[in-house]
C-alpha atoms as a PDB file:
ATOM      1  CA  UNK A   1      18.529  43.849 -30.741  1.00  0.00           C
ATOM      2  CA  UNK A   2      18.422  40.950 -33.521  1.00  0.00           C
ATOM      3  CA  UNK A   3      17.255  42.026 -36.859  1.00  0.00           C
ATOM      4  CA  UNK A   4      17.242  46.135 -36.455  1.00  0.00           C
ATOM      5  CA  UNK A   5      18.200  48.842 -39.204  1.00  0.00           C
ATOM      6  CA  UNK A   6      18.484  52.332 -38.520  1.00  0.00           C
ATOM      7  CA  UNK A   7      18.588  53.776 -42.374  1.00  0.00           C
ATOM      8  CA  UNK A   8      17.676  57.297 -43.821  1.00  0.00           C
ATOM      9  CA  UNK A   9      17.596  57.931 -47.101  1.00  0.00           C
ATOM     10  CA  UNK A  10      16.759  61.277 -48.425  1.00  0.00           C
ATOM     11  CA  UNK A  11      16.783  63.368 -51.903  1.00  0.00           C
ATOM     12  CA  UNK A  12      16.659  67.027 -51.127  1.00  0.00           C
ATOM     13  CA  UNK A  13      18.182  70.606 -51.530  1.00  0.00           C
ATOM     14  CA  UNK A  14      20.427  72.243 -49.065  1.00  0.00           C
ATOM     15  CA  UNK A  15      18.428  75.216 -47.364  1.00  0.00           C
ATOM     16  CA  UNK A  16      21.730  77.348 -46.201  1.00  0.00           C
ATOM     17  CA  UNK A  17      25.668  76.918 -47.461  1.00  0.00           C
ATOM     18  CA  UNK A  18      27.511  73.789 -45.818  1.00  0.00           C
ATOM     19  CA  UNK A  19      28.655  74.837 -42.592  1.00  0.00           C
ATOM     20  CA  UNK A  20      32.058  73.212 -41.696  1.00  0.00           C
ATOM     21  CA  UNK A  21      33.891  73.142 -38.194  1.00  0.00           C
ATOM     22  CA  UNK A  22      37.057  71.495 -36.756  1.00  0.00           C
ATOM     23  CA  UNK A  23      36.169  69.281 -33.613  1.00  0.00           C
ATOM     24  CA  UNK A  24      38.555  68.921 -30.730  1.00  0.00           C
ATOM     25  CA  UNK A  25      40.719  66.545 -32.203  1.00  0.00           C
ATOM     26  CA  UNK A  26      41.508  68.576 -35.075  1.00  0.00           C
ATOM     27  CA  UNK A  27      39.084  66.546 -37.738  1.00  0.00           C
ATOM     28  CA  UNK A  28      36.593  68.543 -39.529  1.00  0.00           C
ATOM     29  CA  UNK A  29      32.429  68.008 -39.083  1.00  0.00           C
ATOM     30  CA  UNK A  30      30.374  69.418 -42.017  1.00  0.00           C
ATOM     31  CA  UNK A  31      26.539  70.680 -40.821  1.00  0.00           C
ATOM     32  CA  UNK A  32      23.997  70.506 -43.842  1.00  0.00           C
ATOM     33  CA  UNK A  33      19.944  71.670 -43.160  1.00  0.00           C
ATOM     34  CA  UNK A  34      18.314  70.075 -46.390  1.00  0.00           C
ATOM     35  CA  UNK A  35      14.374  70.232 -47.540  1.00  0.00           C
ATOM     36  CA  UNK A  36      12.357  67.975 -49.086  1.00  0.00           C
ATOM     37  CA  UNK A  37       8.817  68.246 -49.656  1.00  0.00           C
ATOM     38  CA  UNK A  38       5.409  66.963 -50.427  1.00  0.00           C
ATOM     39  CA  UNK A  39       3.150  67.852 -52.910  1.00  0.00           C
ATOM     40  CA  UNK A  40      -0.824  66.771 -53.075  1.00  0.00           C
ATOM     41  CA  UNK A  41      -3.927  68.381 -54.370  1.00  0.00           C
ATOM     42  CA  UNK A  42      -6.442  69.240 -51.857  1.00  0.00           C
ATOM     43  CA  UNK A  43      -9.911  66.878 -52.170  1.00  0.00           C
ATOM     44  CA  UNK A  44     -12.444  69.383 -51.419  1.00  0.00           C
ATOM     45  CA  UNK A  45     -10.888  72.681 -53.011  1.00  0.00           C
ATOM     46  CA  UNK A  46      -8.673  71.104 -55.718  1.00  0.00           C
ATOM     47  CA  UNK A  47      -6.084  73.452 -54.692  1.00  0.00           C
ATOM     48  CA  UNK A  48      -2.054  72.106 -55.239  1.00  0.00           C
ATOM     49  CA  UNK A  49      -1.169  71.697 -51.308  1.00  0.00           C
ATOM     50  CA  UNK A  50       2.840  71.647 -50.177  1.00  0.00           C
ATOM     51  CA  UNK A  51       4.405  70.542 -47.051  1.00  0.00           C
ATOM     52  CA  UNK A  52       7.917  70.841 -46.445  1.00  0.00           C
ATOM     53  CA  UNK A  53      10.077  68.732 -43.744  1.00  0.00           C
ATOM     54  CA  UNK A  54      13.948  70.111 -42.602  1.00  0.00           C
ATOM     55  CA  UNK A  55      16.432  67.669 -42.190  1.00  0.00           C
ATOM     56  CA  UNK A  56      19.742  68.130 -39.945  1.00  0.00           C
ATOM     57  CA  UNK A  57      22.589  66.330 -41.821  1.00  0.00           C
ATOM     58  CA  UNK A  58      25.470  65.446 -39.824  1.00  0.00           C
ATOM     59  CA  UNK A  59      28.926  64.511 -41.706  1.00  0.00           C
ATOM     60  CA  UNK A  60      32.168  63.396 -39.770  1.00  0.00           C
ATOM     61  CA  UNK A  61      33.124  61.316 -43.199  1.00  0.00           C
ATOM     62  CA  UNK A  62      36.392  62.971 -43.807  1.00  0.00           C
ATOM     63  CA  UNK A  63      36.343  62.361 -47.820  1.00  0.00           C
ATOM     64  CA  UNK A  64      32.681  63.436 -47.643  1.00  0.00           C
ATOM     65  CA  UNK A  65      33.562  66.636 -45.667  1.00  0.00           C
ATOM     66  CA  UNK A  66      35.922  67.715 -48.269  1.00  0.00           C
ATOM     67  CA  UNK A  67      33.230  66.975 -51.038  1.00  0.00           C
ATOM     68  CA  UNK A  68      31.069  69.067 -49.178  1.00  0.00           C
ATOM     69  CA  UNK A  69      32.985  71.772 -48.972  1.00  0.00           C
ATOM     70  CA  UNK A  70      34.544  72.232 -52.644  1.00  0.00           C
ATOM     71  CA  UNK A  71      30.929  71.285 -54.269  1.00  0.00           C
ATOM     72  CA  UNK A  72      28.036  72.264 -52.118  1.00  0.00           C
ATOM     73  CA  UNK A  73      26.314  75.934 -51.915  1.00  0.00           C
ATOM     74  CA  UNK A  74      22.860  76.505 -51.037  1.00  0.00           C
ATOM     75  CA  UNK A  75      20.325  75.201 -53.051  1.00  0.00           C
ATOM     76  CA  UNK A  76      22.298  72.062 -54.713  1.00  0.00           C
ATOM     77  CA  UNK A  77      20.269  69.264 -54.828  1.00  0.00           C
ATOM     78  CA  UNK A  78      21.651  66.083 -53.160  1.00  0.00           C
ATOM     79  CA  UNK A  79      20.988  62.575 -51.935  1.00  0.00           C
ATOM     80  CA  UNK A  80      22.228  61.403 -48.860  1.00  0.00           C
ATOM     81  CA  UNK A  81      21.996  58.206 -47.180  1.00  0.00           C
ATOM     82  CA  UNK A  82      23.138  57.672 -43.138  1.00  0.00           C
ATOM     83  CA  UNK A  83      21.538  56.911 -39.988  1.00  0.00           C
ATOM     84  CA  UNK A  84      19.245  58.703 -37.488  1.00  0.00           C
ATOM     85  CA  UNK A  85      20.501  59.670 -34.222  1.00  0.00           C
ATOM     86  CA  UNK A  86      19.264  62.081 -31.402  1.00  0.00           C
ATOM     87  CA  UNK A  87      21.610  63.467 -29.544  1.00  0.00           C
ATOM     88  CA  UNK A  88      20.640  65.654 -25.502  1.00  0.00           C
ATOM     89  CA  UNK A  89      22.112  68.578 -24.369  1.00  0.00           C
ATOM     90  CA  UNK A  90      21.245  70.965 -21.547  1.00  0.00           C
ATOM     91  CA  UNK A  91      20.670  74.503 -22.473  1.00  0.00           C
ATOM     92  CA  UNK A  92      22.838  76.674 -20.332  1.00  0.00           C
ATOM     93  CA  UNK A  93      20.704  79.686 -20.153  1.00  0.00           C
ATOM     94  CA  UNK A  94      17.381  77.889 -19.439  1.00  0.00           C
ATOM     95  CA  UNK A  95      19.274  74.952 -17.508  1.00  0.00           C
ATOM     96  CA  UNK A  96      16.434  72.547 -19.595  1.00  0.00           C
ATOM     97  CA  UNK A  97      16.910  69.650 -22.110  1.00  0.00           C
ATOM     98  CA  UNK A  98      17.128  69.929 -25.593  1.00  0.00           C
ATOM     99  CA  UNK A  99      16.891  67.614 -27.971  1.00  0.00           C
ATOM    100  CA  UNK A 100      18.241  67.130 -31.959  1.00  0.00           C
ATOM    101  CA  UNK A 101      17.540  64.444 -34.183  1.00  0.00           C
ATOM    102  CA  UNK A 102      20.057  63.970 -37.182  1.00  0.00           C
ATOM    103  CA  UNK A 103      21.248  61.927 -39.866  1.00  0.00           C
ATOM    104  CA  UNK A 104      24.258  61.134 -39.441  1.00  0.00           C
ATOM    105  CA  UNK A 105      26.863  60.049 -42.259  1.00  0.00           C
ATOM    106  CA  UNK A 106      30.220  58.683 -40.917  1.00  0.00           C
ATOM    107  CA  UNK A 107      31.833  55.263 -42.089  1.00  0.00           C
ATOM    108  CA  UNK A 108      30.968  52.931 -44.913  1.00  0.00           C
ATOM    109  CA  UNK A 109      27.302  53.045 -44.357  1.00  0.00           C
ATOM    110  CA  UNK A 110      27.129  56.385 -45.688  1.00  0.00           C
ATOM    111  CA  UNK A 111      26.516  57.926 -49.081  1.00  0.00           C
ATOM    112  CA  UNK A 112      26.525  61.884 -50.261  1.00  0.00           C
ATOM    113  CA  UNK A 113      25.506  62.192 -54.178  1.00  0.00           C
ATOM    114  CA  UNK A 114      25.270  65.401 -55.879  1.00  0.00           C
ATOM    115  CA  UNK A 115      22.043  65.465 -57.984  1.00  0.00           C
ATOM    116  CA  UNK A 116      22.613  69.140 -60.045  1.00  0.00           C
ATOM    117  CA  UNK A 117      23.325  68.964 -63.833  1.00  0.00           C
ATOM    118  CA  UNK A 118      26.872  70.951 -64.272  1.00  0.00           C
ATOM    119  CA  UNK A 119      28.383  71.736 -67.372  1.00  0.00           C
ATOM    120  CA  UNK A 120      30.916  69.240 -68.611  1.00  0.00           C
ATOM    121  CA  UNK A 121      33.958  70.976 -68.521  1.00  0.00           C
ATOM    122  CA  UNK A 122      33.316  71.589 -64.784  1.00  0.00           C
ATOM    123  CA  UNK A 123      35.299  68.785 -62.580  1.00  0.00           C
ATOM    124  CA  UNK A 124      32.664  68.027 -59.988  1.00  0.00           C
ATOM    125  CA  UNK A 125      30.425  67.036 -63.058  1.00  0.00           C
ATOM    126  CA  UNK A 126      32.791  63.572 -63.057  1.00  0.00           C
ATOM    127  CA  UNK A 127      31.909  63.214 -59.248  1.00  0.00           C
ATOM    128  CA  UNK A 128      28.075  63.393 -59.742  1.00  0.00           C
ATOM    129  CA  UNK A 129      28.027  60.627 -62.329  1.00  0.00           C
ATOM    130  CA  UNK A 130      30.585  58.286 -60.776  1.00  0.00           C
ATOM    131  CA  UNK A 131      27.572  58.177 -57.761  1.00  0.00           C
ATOM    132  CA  UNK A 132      24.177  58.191 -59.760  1.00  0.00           C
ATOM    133  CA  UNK A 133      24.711  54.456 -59.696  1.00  0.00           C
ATOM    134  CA  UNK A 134      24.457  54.505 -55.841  1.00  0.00           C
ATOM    135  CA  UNK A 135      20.636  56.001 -56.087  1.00  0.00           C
ATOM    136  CA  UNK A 136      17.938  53.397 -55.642  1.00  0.00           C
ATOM    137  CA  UNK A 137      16.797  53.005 -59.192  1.00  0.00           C
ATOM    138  CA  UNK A 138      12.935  54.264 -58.163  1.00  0.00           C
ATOM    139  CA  UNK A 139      14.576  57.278 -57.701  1.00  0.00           C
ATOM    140  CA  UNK A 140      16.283  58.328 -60.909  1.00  0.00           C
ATOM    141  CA  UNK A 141      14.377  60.743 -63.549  1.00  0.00           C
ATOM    142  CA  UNK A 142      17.211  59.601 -66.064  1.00  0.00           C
ATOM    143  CA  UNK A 143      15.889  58.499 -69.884  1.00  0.00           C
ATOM    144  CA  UNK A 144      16.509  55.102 -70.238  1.00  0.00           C
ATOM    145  CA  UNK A 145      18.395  55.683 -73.498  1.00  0.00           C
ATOM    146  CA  UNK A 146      20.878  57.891 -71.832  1.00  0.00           C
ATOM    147  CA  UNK A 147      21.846  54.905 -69.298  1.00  0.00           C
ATOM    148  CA  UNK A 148      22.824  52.781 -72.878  1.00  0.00           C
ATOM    149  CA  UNK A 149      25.859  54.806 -73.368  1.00  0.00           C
ATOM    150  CA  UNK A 150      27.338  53.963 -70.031  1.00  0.00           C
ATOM    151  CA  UNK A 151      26.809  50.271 -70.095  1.00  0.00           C
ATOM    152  CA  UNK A 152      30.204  48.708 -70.872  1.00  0.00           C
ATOM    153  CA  UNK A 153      29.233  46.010 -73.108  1.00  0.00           C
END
């Protein structure tokens, strides 16, 4: 089909530890469950209302699997970027169809950026800014003076 995009983009924290596994031919696969949510305030009672959505993140990048598993624990807040796919299986105690949608991040399409503050003597802070620049601008809670320092000229 002409002129289709299958994109996800989502900022979020991870709702469990990265959980990695080695496939059959010996690469690793990194599993990530991530939450983001919704906030509104309720017309009639005025009361603060949340909704939160879970998100199966699916990683065969091998560079991004690694990242994964030095950096991210439970609860770091991350941006990802890959594309949705649903994938069937049959259940084999039921014998019925089930049915997963992920987001999938494999190849050069994909993106994984670490949101959380670190201290600056910790290494993974250099990985988290080397990819703020990758976040859609909308998206960044950053002072603008802070971004002055970085510009090269």
């Amino acid at each position: 089909m002409a002129g289709s995009l299958n994109k996800v983009q989502l900022i979020g924290r991870l709702g469990a530890d990265p959980e990695i596994k080695q496939m059959v031919n010996g690469k690793n696969v990194a599993r990530l469950s991530i939450a983001t949510s919704q906030s509104w305030k309720d017309k009639n009672s005025g009361e603060k209302k949340e909704k939160t959505e879970w998100h199966r993140i699916v990683i065969f990048n091998e560079g991004l699997v690694n990242v994964v598993q030095q950096y991210l624990k439970k609860g770091a807040n991350i941006y990802v970027e890959g594309q949705l796919s649903t994938r069937k299986w049959k259940d084999e105690a039921s014998g019925q169809d089930k049915y997963s949608t992920e987001v999938i991040l494999q190849g050069y399409n994909s993106n994984l950026t670490m949101l959380d503050n670190r201290n600056k003597s910790d290494q993974s802070n250099n990985l988290v800014s080397e990819n703020k620049s990758s976040l859609p601008n909308d998206n960044l809670n950053q002072d603008i003076s802070e971004l002055d320092d970085e510009i090269p000229f």
